[in-house]
C-alpha atoms as a PDB file:
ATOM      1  CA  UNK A   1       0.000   0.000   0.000  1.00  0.00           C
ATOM      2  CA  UNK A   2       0.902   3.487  -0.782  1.00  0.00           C
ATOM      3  CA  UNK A   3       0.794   5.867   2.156  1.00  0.00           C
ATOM      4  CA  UNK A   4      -0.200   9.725   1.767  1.00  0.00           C
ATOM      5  CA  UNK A   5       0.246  12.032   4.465  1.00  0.00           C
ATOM      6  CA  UNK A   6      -2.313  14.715   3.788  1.00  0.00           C
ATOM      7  CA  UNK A   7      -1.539  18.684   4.508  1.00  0.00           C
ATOM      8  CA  UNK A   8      -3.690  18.707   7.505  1.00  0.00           C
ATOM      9  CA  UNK A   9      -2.396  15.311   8.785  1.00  0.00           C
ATOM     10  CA  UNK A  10       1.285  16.764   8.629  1.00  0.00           C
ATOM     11  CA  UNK A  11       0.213  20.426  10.414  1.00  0.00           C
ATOM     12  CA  UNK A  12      -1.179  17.918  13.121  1.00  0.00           C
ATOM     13  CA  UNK A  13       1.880  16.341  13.665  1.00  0.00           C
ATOM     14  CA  UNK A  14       4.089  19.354  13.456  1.00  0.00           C
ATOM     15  CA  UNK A  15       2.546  20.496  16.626  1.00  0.00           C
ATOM     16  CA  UNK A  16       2.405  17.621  18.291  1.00  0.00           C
ATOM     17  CA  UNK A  17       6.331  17.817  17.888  1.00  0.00           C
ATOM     18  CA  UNK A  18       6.447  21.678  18.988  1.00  0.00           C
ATOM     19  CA  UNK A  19       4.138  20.098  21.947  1.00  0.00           C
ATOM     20  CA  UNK A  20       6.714  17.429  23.250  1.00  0.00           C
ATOM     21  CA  UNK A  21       9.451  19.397  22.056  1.00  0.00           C
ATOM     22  CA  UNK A  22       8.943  21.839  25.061  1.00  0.00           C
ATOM     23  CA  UNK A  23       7.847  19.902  27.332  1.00  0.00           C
ATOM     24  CA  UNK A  24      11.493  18.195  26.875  1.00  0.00           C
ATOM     25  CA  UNK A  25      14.759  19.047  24.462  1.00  0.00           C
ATOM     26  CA  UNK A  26      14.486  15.738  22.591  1.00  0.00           C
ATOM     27  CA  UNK A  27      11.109  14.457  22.760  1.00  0.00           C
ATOM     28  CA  UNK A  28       9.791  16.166  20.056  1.00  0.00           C
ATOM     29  CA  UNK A  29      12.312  14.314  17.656  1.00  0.00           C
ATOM     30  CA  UNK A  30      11.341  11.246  20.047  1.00  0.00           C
ATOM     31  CA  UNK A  31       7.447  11.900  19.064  1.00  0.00           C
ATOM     32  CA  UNK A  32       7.999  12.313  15.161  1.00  0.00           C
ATOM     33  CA  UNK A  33      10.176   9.073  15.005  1.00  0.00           C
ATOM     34  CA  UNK A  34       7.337   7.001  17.175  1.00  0.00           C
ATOM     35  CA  UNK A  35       4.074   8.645  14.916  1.00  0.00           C
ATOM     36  CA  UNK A  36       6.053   8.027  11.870  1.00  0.00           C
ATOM     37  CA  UNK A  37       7.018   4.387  12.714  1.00  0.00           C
ATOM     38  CA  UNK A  38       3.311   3.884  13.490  1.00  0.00           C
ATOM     39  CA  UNK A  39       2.308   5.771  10.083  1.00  0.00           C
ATOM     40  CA  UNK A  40       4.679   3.160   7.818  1.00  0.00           C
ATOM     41  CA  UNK A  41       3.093  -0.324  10.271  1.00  0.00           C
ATOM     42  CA  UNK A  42      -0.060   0.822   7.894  1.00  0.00           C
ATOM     43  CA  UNK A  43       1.952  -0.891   4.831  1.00  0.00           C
ATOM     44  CA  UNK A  44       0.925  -4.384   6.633  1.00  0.00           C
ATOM     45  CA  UNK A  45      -1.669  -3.425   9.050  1.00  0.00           C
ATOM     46  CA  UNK A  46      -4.122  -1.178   6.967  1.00  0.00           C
ATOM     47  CA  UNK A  47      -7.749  -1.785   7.373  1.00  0.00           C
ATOM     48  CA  UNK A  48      -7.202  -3.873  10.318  1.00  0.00           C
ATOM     49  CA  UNK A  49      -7.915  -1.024  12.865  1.00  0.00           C
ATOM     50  CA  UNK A  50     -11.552  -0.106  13.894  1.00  0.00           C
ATOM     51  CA  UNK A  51     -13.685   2.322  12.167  1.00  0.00           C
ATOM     52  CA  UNK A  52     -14.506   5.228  14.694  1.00  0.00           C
ATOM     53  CA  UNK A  53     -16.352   7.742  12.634  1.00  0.00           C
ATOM     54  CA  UNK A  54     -17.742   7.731   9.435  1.00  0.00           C
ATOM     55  CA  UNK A  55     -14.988   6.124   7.224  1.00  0.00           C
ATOM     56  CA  UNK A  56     -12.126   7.019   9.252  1.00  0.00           C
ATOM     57  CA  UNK A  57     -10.433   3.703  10.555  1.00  0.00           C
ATOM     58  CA  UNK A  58      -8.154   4.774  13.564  1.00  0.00           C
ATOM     59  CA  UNK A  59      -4.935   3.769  14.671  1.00  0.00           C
ATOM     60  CA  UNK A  60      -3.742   4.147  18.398  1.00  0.00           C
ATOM     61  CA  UNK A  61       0.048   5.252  18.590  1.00  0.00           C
ATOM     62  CA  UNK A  62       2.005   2.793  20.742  1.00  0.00           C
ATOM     63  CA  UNK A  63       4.128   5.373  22.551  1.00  0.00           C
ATOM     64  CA  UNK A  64       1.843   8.934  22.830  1.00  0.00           C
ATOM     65  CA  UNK A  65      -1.731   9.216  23.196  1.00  0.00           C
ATOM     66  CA  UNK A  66      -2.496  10.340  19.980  1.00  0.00           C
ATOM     67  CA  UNK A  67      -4.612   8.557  16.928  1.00  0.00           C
ATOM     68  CA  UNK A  68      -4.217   8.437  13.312  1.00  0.00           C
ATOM     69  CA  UNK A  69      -7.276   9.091  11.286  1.00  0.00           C
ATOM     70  CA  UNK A  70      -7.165   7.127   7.627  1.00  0.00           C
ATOM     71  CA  UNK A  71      -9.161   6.303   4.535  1.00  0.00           C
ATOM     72  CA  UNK A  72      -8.528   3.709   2.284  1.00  0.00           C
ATOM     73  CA  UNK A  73      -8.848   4.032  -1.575  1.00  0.00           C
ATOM     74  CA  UNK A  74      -7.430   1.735  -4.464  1.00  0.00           C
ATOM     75  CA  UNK A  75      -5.004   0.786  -2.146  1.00  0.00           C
ATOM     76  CA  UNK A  76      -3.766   3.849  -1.009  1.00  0.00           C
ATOM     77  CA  UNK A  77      -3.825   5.027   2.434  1.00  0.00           C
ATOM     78  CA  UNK A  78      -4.639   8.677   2.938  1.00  0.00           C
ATOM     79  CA  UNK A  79      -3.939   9.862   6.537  1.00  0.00           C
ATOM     80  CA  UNK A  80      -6.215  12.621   7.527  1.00  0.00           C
ATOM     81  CA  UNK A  81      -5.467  13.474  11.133  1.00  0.00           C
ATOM     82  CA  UNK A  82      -3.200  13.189  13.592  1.00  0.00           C
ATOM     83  CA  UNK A  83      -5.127  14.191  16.542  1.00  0.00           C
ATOM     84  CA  UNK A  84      -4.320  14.125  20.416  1.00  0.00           C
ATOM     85  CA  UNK A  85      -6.645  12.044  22.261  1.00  0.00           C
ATOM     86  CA  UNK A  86      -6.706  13.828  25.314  1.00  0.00           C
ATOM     87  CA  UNK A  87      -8.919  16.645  23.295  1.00  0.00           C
ATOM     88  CA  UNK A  88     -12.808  16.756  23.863  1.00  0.00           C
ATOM     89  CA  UNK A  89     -14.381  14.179  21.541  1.00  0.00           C
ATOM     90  CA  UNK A  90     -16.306  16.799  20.229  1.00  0.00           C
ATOM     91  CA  UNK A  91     -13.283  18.802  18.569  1.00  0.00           C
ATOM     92  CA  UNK A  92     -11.822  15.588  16.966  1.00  0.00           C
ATOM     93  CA  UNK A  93     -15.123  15.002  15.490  1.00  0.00           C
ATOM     94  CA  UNK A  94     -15.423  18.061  14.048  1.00  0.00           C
ATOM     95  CA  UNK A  95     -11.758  18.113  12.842  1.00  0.00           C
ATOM     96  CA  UNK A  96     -12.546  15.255  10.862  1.00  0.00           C
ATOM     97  CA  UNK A  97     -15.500  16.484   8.906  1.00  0.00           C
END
């Protein structure tokens, strides 16, 4: 499978980084090497993850608390959001329309 990391999908994840990043010199870096290892698992495990809203399949990060959003077309893998679960459901659910 082909992975694409859309616009709003990489803004997501560039403050997630600015997030850790001050909270720690180093975790940041430590953050965008964990998201993107779970990002490039979807090459195997695509599809396997549950559906949470609408036709958004979502993918718990093993290391953060923070979910990837993706959609699956003609065996491509578009990643919407990378969202913090900690946020009011509410929010992610309207991030994602």
């Amino acid at each position: 499978m082909k992975i694409k990391i859309l616009d709003s999908a990489k803004n997501d994840i560039i403050e997630g980084f600015y997030f850790y990043e001050k909270q720690s010199e180093g975790l940041g870096s430590y953050f965008l090497e964990s998201i993107y290892s779970d990002i490039e698992s979807l090459k195997v495990y695509a599809g396997m993850h549950p559906k949470k809203y609408k036709n958004y399949y979502r993918l718990l990060s093993k290391r953060f608390p923070f979910a990837i959003y993706y959609r699956i077309e003609d065996k491509n893998v578009h990643i919407d959001a990378v969202l913090d679960c900690r946020r009011d459901p509410t929010w992610i659910r309207d991030k994602l329309k």
